[in-house]
Protein backbone atom coordinates (compact mmCIF):
# COMPACT_ATOMS: atom_id res chain seq x y z
CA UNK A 1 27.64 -29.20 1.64
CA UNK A 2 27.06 -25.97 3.64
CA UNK A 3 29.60 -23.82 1.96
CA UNK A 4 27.37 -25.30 -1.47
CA UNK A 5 24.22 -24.38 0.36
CA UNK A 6 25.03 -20.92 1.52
CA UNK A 7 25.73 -18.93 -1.74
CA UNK A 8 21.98 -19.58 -2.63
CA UNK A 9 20.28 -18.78 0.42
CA UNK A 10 22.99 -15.62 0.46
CA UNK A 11 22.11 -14.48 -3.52
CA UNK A 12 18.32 -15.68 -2.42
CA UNK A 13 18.35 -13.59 0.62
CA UNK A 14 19.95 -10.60 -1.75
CA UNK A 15 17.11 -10.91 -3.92
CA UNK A 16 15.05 -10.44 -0.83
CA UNK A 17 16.75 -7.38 -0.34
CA UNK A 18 16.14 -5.82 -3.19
CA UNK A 19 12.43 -6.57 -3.50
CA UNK A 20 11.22 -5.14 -0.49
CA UNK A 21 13.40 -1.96 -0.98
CA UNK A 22 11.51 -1.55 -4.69
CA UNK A 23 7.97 -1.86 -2.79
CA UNK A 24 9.12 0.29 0.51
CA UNK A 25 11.30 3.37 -0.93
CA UNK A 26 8.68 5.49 -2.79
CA UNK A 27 6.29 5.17 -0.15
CA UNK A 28 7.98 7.76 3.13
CA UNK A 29 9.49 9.90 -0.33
CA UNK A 30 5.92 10.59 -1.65
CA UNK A 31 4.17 10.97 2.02
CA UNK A 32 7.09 13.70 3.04
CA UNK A 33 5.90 14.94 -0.38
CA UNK A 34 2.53 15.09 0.46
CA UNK A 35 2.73 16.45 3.41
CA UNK A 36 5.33 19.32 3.23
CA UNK A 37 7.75 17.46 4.97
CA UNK A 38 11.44 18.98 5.65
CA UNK A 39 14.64 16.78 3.76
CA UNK A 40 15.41 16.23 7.18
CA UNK A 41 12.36 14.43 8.24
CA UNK A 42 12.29 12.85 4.84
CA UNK A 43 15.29 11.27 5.90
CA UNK A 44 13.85 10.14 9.73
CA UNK A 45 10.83 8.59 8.15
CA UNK A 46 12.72 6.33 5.57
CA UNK A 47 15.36 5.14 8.09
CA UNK A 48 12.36 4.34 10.17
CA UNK A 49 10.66 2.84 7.30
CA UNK A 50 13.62 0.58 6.65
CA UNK A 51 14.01 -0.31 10.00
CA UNK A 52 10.41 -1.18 10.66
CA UNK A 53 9.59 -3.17 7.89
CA UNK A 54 12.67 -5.28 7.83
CA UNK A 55 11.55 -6.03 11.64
CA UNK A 56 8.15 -6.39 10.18
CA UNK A 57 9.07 -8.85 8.15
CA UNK A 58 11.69 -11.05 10.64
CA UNK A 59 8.58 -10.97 13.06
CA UNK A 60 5.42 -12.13 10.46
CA UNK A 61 7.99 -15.25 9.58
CA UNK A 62 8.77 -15.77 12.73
CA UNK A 63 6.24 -16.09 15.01
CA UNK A 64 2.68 -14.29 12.60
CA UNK A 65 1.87 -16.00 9.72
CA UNK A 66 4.98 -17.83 9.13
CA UNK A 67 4.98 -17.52 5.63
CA UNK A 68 7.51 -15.37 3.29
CA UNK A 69 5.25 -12.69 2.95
CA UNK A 70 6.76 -9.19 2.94
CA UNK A 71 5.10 -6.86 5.69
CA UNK A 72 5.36 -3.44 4.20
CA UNK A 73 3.19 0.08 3.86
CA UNK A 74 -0.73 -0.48 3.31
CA UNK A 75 -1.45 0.06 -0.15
CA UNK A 76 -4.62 1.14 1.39
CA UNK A 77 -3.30 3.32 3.78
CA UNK A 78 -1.07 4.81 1.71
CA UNK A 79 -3.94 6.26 -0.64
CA UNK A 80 -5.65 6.96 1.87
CA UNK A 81 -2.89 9.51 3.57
CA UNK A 82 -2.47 11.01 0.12
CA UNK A 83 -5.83 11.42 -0.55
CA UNK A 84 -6.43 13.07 2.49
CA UNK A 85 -3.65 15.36 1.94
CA UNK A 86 -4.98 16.54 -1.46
CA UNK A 87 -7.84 17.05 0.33
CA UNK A 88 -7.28 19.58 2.66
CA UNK A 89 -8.06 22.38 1.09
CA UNK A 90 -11.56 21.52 0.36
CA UNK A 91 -11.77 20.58 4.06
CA UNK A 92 -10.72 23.74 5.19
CA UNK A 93 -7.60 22.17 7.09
CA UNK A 94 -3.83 22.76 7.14
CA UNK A 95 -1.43 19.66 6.47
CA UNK A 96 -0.77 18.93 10.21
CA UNK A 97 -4.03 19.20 11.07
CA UNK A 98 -5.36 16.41 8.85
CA UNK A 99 -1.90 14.51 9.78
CA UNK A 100 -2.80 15.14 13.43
CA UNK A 101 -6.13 13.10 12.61
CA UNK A 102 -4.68 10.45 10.75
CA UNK A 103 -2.01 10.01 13.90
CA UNK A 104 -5.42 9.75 16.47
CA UNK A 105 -7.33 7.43 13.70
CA UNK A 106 -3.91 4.99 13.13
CA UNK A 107 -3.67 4.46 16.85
CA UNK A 108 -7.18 3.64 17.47
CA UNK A 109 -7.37 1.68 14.49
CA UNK A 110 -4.34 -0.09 15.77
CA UNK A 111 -5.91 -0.68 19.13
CA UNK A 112 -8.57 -2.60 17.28
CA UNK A 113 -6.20 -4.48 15.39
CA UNK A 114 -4.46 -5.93 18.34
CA UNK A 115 -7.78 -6.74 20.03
CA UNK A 116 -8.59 -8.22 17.05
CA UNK A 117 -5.70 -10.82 17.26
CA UNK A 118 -5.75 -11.56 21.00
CA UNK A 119 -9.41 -12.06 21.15
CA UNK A 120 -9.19 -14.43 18.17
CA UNK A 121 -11.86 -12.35 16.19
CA UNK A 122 -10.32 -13.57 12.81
CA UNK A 123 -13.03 -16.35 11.92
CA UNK A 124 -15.60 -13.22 12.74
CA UNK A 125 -13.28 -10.84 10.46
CA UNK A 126 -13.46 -13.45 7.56
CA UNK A 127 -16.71 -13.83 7.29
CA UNK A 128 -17.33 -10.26 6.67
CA UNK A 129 -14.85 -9.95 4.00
CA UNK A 130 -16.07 -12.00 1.95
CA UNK A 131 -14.62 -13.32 -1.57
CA UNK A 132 -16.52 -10.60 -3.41
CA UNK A 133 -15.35 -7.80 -1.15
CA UNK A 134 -12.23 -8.47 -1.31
CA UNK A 135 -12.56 -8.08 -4.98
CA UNK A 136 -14.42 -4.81 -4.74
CA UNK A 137 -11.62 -3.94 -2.84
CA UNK A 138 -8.92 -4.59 -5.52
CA UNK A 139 -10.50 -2.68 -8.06
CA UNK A 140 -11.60 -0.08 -6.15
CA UNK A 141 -7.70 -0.16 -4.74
CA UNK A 142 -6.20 -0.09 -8.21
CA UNK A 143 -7.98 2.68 -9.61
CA UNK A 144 -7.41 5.29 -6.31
CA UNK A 145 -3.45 4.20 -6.69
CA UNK A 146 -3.54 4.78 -9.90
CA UNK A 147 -4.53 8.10 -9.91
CA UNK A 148 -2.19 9.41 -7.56
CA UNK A 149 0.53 7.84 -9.59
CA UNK A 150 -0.60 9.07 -12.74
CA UNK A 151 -1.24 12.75 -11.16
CA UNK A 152 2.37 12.42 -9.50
CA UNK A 153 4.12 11.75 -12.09
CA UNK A 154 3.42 14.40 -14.47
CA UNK A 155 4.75 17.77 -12.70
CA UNK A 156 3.29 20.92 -13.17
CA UNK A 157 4.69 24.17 -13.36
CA UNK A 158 4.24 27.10 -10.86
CA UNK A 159 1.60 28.39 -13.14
CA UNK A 160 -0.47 24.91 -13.16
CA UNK A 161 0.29 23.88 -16.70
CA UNK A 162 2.18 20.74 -17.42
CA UNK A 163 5.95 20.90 -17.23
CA UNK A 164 6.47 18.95 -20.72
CA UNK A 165 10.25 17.49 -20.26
CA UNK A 166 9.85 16.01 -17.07
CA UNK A 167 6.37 14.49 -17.84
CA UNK A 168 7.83 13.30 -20.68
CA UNK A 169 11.05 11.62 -18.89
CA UNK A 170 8.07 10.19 -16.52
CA UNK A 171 6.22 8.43 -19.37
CA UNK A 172 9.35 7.42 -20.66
CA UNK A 173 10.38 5.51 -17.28
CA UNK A 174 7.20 4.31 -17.52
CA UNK A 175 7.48 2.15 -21.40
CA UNK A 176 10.96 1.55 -19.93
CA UNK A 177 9.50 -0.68 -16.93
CA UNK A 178 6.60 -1.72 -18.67
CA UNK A 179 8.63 -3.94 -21.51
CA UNK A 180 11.42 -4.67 -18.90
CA UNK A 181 8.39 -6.44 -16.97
CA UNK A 182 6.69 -8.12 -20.19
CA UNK A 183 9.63 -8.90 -22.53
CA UNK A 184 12.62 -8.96 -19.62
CA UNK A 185 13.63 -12.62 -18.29
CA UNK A 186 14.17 -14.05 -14.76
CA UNK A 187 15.51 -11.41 -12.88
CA UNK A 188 15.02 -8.70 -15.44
CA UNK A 189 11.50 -9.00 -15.33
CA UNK A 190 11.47 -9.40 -11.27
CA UNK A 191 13.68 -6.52 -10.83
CA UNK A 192 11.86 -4.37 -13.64
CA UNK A 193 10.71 -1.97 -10.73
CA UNK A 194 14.35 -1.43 -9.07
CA UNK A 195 15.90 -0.85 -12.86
CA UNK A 196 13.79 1.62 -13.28
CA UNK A 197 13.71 3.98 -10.19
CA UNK A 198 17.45 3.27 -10.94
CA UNK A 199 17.92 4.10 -14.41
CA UNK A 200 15.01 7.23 -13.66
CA UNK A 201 16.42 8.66 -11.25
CA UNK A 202 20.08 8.99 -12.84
CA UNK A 203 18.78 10.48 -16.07
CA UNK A 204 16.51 13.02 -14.23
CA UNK A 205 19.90 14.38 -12.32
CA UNK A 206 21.71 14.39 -15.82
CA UNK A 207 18.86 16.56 -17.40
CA UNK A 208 17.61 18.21 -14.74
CA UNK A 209 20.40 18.79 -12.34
CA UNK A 210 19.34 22.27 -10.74
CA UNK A 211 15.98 20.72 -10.29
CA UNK A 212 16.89 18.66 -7.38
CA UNK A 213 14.40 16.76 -5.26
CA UNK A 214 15.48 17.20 -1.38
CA UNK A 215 18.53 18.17 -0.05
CA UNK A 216 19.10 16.73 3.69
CA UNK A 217 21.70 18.51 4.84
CA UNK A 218 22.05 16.56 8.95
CA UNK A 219 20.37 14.35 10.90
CA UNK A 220 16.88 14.60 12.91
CA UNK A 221 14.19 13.28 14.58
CA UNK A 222 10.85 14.33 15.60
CA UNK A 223 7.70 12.71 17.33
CA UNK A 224 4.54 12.63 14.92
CA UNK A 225 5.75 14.67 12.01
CA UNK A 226 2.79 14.52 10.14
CA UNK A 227 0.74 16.23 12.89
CA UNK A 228 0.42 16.04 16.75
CA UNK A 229 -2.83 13.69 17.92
CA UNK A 230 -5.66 15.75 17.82
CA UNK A 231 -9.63 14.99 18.11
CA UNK A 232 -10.57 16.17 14.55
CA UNK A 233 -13.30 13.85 14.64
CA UNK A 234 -14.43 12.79 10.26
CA UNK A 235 -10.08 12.38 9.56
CA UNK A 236 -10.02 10.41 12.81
CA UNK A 237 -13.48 8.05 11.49
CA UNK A 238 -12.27 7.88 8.34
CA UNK A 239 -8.35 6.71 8.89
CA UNK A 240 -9.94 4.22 11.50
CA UNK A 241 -12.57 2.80 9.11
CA UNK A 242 -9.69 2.49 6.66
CA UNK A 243 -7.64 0.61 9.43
CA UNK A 244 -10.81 -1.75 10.08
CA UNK A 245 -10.83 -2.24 6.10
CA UNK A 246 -6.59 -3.13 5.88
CA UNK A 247 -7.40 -5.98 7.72
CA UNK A 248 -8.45 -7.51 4.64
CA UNK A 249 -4.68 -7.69 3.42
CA UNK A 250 -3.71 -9.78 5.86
CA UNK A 251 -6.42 -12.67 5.13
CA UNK A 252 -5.68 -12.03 1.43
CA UNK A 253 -2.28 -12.81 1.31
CA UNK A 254 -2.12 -15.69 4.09
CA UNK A 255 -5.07 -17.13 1.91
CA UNK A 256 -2.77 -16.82 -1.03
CA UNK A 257 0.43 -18.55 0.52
CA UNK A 258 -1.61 -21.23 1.69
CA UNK A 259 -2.73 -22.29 -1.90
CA UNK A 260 1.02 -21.78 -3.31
CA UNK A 261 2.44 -23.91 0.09
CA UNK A 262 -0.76 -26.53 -0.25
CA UNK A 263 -1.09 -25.73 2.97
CA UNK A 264 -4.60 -25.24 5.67
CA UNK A 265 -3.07 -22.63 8.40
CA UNK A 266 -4.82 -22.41 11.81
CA UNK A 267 -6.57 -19.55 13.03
CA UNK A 268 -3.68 -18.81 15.49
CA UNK A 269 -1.71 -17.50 12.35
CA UNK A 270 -4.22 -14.91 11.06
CA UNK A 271 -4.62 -13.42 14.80
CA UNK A 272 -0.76 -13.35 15.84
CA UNK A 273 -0.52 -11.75 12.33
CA UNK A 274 -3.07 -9.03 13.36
CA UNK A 275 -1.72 -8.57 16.68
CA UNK A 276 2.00 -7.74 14.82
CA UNK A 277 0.34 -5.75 12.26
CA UNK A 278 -1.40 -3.58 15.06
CA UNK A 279 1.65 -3.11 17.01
CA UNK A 280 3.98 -2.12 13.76
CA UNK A 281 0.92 0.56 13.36
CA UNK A 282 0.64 1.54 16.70
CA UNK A 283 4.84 2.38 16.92
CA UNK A 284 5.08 3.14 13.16
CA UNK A 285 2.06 6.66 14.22
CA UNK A 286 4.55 8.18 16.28
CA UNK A 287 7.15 8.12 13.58
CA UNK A 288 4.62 9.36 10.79
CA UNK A 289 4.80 5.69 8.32
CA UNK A 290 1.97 4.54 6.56
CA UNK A 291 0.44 1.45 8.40
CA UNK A 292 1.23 -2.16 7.86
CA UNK A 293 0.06 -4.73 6.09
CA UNK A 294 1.43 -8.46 4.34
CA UNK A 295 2.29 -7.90 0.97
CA UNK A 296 -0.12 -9.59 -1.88
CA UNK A 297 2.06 -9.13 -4.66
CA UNK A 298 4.76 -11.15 -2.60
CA UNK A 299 2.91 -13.99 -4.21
CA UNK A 300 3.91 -13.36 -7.27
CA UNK A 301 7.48 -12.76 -6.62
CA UNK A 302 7.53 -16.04 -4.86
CA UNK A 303 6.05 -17.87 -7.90
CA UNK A 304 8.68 -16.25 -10.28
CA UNK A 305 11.81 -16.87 -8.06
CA UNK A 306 10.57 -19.86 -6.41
CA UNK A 307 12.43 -19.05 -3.23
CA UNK A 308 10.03 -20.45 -1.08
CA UNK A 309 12.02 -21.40 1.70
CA UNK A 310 11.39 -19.08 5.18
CA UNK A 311 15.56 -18.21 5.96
CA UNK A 312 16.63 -16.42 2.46
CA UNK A 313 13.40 -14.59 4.42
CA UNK A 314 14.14 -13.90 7.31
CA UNK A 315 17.76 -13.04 6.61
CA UNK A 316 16.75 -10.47 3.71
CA UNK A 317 14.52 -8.65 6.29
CA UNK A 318 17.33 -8.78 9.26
CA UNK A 319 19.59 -7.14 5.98
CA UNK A 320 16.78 -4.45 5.14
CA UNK A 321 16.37 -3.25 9.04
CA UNK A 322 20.50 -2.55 8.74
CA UNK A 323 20.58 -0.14 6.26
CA UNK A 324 17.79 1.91 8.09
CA UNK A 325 20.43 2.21 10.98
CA UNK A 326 23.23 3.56 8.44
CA UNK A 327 22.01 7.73 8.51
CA UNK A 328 23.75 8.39 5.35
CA UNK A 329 21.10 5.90 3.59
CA UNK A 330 18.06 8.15 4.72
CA UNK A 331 19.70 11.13 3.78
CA UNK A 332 20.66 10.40 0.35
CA UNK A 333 17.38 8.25 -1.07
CA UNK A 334 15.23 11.41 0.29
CA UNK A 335 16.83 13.25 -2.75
CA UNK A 336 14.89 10.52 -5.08
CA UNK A 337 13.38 12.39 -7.72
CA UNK A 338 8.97 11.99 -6.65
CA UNK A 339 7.88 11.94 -10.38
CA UNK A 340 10.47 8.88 -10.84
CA UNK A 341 9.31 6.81 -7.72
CA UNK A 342 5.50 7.97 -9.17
CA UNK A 343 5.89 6.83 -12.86
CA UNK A 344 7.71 3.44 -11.66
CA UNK A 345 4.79 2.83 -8.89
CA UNK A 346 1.88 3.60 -11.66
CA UNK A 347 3.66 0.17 -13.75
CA UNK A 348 3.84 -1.75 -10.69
CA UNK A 349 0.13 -1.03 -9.59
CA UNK A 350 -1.33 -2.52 -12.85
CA UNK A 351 -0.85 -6.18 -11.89
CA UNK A 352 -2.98 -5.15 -8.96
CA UNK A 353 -5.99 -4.55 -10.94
CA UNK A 354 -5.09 -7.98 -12.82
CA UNK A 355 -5.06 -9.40 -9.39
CA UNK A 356 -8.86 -8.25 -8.63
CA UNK A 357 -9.17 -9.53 -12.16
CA UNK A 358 -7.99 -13.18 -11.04
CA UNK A 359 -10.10 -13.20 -8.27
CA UNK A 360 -13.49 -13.29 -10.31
CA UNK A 361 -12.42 -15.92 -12.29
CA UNK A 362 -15.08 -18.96 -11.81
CA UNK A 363 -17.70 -16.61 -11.31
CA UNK A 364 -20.77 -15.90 -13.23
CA UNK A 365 -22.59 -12.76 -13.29
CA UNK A 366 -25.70 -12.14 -15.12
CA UNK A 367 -28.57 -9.14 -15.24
CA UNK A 368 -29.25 -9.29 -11.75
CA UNK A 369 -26.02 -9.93 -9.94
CA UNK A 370 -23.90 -7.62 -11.87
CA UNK A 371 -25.05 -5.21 -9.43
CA UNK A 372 -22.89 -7.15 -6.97
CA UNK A 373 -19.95 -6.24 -8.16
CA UNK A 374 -21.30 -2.79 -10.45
CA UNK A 375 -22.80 -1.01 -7.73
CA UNK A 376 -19.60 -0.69 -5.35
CA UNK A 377 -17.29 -0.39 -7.84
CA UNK A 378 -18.31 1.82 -9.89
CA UNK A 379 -19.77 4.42 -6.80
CA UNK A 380 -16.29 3.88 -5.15
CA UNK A 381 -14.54 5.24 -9.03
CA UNK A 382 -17.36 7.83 -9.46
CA UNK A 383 -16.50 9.32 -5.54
CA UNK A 384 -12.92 8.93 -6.59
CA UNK A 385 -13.60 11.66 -9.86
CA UNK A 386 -15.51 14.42 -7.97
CA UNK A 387 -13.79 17.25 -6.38
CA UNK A 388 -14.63 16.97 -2.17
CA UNK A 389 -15.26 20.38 -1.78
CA UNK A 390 -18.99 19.48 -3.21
CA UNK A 391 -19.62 17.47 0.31
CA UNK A 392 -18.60 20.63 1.97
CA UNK A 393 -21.89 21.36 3.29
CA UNK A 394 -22.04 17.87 5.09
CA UNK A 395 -21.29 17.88 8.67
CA UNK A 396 -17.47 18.25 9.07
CA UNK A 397 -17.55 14.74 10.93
CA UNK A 398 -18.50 12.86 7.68
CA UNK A 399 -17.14 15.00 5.32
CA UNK A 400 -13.83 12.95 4.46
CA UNK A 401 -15.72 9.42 4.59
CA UNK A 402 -18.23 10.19 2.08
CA UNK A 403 -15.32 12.03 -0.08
CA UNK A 404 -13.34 8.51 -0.37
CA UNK A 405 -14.60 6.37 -3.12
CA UNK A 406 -12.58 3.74 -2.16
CA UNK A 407 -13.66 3.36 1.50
CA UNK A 408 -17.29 3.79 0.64
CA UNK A 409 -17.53 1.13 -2.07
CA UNK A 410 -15.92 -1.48 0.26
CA UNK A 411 -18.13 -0.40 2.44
CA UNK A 412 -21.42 -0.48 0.51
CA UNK A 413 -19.95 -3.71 -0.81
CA UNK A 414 -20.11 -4.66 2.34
CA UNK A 415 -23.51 -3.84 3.11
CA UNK A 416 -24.91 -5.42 -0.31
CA UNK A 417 -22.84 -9.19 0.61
CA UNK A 418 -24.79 -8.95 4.34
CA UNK A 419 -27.98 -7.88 3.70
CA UNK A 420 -29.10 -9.97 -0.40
CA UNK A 421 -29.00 -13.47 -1.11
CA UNK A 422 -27.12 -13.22 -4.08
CA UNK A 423 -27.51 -16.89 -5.14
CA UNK A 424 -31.23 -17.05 -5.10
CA UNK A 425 -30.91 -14.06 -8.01
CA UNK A 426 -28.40 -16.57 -9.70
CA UNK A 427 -30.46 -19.14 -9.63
CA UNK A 428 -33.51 -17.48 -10.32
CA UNK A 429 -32.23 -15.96 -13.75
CA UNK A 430 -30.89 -19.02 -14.53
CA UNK A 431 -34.57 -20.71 -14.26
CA UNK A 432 -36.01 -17.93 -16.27
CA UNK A 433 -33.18 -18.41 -19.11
């Protein structure tokens, strides 16, 4: 009965494997990108990366949440870095500078987080993200990652025009995972991602094979290789805000497994899975990775495999943390072609916005309360269009908060659930009609 019993959790715990490589690889790849990162710290910050978020996810299953929920790089966060990146010109700042910032704002951010958990501040937490915030937050989520994924994957040439064949190859990748993901079956369709960073990234070294990504030559490792701590004040308020804000993932997602398990978890779950998600951020500053947060679209994988139980789990993430500690591994998937990891990420990131979708379903908006959802979405996407440097005569400290649509429409989001009674509009226009 065991030796029947193990091949499936083994395959199960394979599939595992693979799924929170397809979500974790692009992410250190497109932030040594960003940043003007050497191949050699390319290569520290994805062994890290693997290391840390198998561990990640060992530790949420064990003793966090307890569900099989893959802890991996903040969506939010990740934006957020590259947005702050593109940035820095109209901000007047070099790349470590702003990195320097970020490093200050993650820690203190992190600091938060783990108060958050051991004071048992979740209850408080939830009742500030509310439903519709949360949904704000999706869209407004969706359309920033979408934009850097569209914008990354079509490369421009020296002279700022649009190199045509490897846009092209991009867009090609990109039908390629779309109808691998609609039409594919079982494990076609949850793989679609993987197949195509595969299938990407060995056609761009076939046509393009002087054009090579990174070339990590040796090992290396540095403390803070985004930037050294430093007290630039509006990146440090803005990458804390933003840490505040990723909170929101976690109740998401354990919300979400409890309506797929049928289950009511305690408080105790939400805070030991902030106090883990602070500490991952915390360690994960020092090594320049994008802060942690449960996975929402683990949801759907779980629906689609139905490999609910915890070990396949827990052993996949054990598996994951291993190949972080084999040096060869970092070295070669730093070479990974950034329009590829781009063009796959931009099909992946469109079930997102059908998740913020899903998550208005059962409500009713009419004349009135449209501006619920209107307002900060549509001030968050019009922030998003505008170049920063027109805030460049704002004081320096506010400068990058007001420039990020995303963070401002959660925020004014925020500020519209506290302060209106939404449901005496509703069913005041509902009199009138």
């Amino acid at each position: 009965m065991k030796a029947l019993r193990a091949f499936p959790t083994g395959m199960a715990a394979i599939q595992w494997v693979f799924f929170i490589f397809a979500n974790t690889i692009v992410v250190p790849v497109s932030i040594g990108a960003a940043f003007d990162l050497s191949a050699e710290e390319v290569a520290m910050t994805l062994r890290s990366s693997l290391i840390f978020t198998g561990a990640a996810c060992v530790l949420q299953g064990l003793w966090g949440h307890r569900y099989p929920l893959m802890e991996g790089h903040s969506g939010l966060m990740w934006g957020l870095l590259l947005n702050l990146s593109a940035s820095a010109a109209a901000l007047g700042m070099d790349l470590q500078t702003i990195g320097g910032g970020i490093a200050t704002g993650m820690i203190a951010s992190a600091v938060f987080t783990v108060a958050a958990g051991l004071l048992g501040l979740s209850s408080l937490i939830q009742k500030v993200f509310t439903p519709m915030v949360m949904s704000v937050y999706l869209f407004l989520l969706s359309a920033q990652l979408i934009f850097i994924f569209f914008t990354g994957m079509l490369k421009l040439t020296p002279d700022g025009t649009l190199d045509v064949p490897v846009s092209l190859l991009s867009v090609g990748i990109v039908l390629l995972v779309t109808i691998l993901k609609v039409k594919g079956k079982g494990s076609v369709s949850n793989f679609s991602i993987l197949i195509g960073i595969i299938v990407g990234w060995i056609v761009y070294d076939l046509l393009f094979p002087a054009d090579t990504a990174l070339s990590a030559s040796g090992q290396s490792f540095s403390m803070f290789p985004l930037g050294t701590p430093n007290l630039e004040w509006g990146i440090i308020l803005t990458t804390f805000i933003a840490g505040v804000l990723n909170l929101s993932n976690t109740i998401a997602s354990i919300q979400a497994a409890a309506r797929l398990y049928n289950d009511k978890p305690e408080e105790t779950r939400y805070n030991r899975s902030f106090t883990l998600t602070g500490l991952y951020t915390a360690a994960g500053s020092f090594l320049g990775l994008v802060p942690y947060a449960p996975f929402t679209s683990t949801i759907g994988f779980l629906e689609s495999t139905r490999i609910l139980d915890r070990v396949p789990f827990l052993i996949g993430g054990g598996l994951f943390s291993l190949l972080g500690l084999i040096p060869v591994v970092g070295s070669f998937f730093a070479t990974m072609p950034i329009t590829i990891g781009n063009a796959v990420l931009f099909v992946a990131y469109l079930q997102l916005f059908g998740t913020a979708l899903q998550s208005l379903q059962g409500t009713i908006f009419n004349s009135n309360t449209i501006f619920r959802i209107a307002m900060p979405v549509l001030t968050g996407i019009s922030l998003m269009a505008v170049d920063p440097v027109i805030f460049s005569q704002l004081p320096v400290y506010v400068q990058p908060l007001f420039s990020n649509g995303l963070i401002m429409g959660v925020l004014l989001s925020v500020a519209l659930e506290l302060s209106v009674n939404w449901e005496r509009y509703a069913a005041s226009n509902a009199y009138e009609k």
